[in-house]
Protein backbone atom coordinates (compact mmCIF):
# COMPACT_ATOMS: atom_id res chain seq x y z
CA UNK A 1 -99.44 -36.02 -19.89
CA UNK A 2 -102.79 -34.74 -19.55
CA UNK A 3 -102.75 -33.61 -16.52
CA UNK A 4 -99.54 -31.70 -17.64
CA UNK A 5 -101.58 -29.99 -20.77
CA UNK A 6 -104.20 -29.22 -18.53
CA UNK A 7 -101.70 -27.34 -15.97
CA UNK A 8 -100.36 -25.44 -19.05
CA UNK A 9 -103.83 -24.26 -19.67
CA UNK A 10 -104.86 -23.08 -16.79
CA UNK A 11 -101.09 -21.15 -16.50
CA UNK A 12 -101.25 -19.70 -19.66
CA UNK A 13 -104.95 -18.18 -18.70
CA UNK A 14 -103.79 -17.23 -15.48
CA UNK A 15 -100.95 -14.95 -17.50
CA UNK A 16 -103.41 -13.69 -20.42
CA UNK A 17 -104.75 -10.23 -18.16
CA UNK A 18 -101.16 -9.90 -17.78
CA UNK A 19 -100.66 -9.88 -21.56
CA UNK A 20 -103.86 -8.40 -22.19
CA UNK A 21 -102.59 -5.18 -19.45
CA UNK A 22 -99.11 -5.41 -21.42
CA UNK A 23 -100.48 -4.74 -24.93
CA UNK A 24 -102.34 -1.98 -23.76
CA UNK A 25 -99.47 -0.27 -22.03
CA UNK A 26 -97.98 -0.47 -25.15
CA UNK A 27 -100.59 0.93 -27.31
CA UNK A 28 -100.17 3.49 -24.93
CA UNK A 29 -97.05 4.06 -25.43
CA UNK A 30 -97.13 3.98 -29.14
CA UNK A 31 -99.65 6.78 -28.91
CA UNK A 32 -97.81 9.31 -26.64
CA UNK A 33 -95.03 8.80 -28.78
CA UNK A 34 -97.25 9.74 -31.87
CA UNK A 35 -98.87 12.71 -30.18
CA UNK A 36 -94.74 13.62 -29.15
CA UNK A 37 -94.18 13.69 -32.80
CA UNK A 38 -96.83 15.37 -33.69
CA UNK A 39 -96.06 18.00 -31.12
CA UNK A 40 -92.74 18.14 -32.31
CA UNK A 41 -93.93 18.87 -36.02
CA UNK A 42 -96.13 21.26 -34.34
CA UNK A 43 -93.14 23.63 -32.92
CA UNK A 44 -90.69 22.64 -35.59
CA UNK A 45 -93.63 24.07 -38.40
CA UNK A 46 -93.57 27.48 -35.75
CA UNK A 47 -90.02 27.62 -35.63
CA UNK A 48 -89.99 27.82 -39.36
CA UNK A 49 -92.16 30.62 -39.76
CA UNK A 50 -90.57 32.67 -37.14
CA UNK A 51 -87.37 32.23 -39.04
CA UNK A 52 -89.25 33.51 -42.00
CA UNK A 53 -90.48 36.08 -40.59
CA UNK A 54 -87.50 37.03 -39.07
CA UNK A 55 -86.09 37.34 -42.06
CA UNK A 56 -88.52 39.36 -43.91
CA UNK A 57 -88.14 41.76 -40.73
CA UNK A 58 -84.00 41.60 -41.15
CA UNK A 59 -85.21 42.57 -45.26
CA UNK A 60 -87.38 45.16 -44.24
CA UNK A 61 -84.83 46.99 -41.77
CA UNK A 62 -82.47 47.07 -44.44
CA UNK A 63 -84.71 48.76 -46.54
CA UNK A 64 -85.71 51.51 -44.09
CA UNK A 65 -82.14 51.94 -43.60
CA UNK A 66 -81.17 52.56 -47.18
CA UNK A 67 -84.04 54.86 -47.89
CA UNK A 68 -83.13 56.88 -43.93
CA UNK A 69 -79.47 57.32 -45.57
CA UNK A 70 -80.85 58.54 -49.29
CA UNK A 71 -83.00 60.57 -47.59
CA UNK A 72 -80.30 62.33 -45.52
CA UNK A 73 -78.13 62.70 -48.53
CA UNK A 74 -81.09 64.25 -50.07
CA UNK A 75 -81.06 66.80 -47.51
CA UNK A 76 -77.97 67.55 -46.88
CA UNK A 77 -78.21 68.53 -50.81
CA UNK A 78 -81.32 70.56 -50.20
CA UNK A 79 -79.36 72.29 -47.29
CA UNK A 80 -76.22 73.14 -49.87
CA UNK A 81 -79.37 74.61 -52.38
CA UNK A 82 -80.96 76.83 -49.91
CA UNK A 83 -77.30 77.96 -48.54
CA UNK A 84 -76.34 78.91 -52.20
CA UNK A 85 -79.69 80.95 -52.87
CA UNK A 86 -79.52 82.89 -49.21
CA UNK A 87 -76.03 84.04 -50.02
C-alpha cells in the first residue's frame, strides 16, 4: 500500500510539467482570443465611422445637388430677364 502511494507520487510529478506546459498553452490561448476581440472591436468601431461618414457624404451630395438645380432654375430665369430687356 505504500509502495503503491509512493508510485502515485512519483507519477503524478512526473505529469505536473505536462500540466504546468498545458495551463500555459491555455493562458495563451485565452489571450489571443482577447487580443482577437479586441481587434475585432477595433474594425467594428472603424466600420462604424465610415458608415457615418458615408452618410454625412450621401447628406452632403444631396445638398449640392439641390442648390446645382435652384441655381439653374435661377438662371434660366435670369436668361428669360435679359431676353425680355434685349428685345
Amino acid at each position: 500500500s505504500l509502495n503503491t502511494t509512493i508510485e502515485a507520487g512519483k507519477k503524478l510529478e512526473s505529469i505536473l510539467p505536462e500540466l504546468e506546459k498545458s495551463a500555459e498553452l491555455v493562458a495563451e490561448i485565452a489571450y489571443a482570443g482577447l487580443e482577437q476581440a479586441n481587434g475585432a472591436l477595433q474594425v467594428n468601431t472603424a466600420m462604424i465611422q465610415l458608415n457615418n461618414q458615408t452618410q454625412h457624404n450621401a447628406s452632403s451630395s444631396e445638398k449640392i445637388a439641390s442648390t446645382a438645380a435652384e441655381f439653374s432654375s435661377q438662371a434660366e430665369a435670369l436668361k428669360e430677364l435679359i431676353r425680355f430687356f434685349k428685345t
